[in-house]
Protein backbone atom coordinates (compact mmCIF):
# COMPACT_ATOMS: atom_id res chain seq x y z
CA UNK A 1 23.30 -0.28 -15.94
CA UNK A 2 26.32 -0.42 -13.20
CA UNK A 3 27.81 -3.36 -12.29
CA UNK A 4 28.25 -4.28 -8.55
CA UNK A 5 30.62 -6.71 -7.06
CA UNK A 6 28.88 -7.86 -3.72
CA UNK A 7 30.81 -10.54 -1.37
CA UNK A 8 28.29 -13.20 0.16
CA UNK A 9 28.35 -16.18 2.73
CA UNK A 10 28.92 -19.21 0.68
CA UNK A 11 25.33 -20.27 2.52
CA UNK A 12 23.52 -17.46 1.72
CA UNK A 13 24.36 -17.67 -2.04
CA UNK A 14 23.71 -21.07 -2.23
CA UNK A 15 19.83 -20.02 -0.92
CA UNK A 16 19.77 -16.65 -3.13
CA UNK A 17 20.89 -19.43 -6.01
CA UNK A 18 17.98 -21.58 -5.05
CA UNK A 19 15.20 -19.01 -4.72
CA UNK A 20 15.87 -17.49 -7.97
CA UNK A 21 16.05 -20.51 -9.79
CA UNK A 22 12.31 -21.19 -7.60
CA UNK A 23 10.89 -17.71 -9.07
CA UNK A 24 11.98 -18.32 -12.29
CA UNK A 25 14.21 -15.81 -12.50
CA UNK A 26 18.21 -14.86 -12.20
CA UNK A 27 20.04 -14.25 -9.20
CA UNK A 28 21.01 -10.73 -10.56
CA UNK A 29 16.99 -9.82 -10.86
CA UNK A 30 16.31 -10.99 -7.70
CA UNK A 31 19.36 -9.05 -6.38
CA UNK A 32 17.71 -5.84 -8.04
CA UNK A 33 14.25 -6.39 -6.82
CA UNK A 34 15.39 -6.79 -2.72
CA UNK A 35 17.42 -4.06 -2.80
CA UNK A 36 14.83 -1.79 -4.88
CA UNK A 37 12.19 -3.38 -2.05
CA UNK A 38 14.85 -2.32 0.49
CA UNK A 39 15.29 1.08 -0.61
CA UNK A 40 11.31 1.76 -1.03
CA UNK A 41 11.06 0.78 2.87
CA UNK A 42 14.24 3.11 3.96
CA UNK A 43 13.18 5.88 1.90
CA UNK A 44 9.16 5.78 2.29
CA UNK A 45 9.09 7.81 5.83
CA UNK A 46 10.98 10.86 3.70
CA UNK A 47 8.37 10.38 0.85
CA UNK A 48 5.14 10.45 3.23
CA UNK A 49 6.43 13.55 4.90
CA UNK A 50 6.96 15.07 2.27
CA UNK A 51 3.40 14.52 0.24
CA UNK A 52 1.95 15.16 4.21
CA UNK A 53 3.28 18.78 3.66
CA UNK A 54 1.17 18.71 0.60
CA UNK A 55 -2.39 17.76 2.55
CA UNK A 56 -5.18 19.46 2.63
CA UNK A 57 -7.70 18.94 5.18
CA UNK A 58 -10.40 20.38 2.78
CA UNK A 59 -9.47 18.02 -0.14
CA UNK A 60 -9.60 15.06 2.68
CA UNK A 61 -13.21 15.67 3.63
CA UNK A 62 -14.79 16.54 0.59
CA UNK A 63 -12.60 12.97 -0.76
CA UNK A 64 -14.69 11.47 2.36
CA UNK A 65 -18.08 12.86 1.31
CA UNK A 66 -18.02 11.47 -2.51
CA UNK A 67 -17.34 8.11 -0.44
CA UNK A 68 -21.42 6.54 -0.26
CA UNK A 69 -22.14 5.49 3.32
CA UNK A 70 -22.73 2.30 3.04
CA UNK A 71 -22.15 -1.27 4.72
CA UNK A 72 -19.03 -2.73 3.08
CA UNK A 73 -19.60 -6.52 0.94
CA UNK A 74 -19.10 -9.49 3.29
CA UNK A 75 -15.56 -10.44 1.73
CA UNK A 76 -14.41 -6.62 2.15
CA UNK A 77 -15.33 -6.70 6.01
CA UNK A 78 -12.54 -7.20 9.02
CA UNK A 79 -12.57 -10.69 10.38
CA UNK A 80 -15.09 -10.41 13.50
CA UNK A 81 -15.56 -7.32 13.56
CA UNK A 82 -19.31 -6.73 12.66
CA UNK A 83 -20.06 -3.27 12.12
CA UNK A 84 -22.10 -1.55 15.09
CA UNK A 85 -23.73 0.98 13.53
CA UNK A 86 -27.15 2.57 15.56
CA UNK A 87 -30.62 2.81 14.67
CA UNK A 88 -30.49 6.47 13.70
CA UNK A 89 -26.99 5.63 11.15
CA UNK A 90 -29.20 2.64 9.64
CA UNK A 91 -32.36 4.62 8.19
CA UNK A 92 -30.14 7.85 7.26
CA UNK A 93 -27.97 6.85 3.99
CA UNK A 94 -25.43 9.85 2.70
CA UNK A 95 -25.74 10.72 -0.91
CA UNK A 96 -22.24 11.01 -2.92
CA UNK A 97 -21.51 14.55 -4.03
CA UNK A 98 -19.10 15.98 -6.41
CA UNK A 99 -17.68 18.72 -4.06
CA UNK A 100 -14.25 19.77 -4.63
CA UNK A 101 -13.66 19.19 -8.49
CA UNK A 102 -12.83 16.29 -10.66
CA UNK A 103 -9.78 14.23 -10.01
């Protein structure tokens, strides 16, 4: 562990104070959780191109055909948006495969 001395506003302790106390935790946790939240969002842009340089567009679609057509449950569904789907995509249901190897 390294030990970090960090200078605050006198108001914006007083409300780190207060909102670990609220969480049930210490001030120092909640120091180390925002900044390892922080440092997830700064460095997540490097990360995704990085695993996009990995992709495969193969992999993708045969991902996409193990994945059942179906309607999704009610509670899984957008608010208002019903799914328009036509007459032809209603009576024709795809069948999962196992294309492309285990995972």
């Amino acid at each position: 562990m390294s030990k970090v001395s960090v200078q605050l506003p006198n108001a914006l302790h007083k409300q780190l104070r207060e909102c670990a106390s609220a969480e049930g935790t210490s001030v120092d946790q909640l120091i180390s959780s925002a900044v390892a939240e922080k440092l997830a969002a700064l460095l997540s842009p490097e990360y995704l191109r990085t695993r996009a340089k990995r992709a495969s567009r193969k992999k993708f679609e045969a991902a996409l055909k193990a994945v059942p057509d179906i309607d999704p449950p009610e509670y899984d569904r957008l608010p208002n948006q019903p799914l328009q789907r036509t007459a032809a995509q209603r009576g024709k249901r795809r069948q999962p495969t196992r294309e492309g190897g285990g995972r």
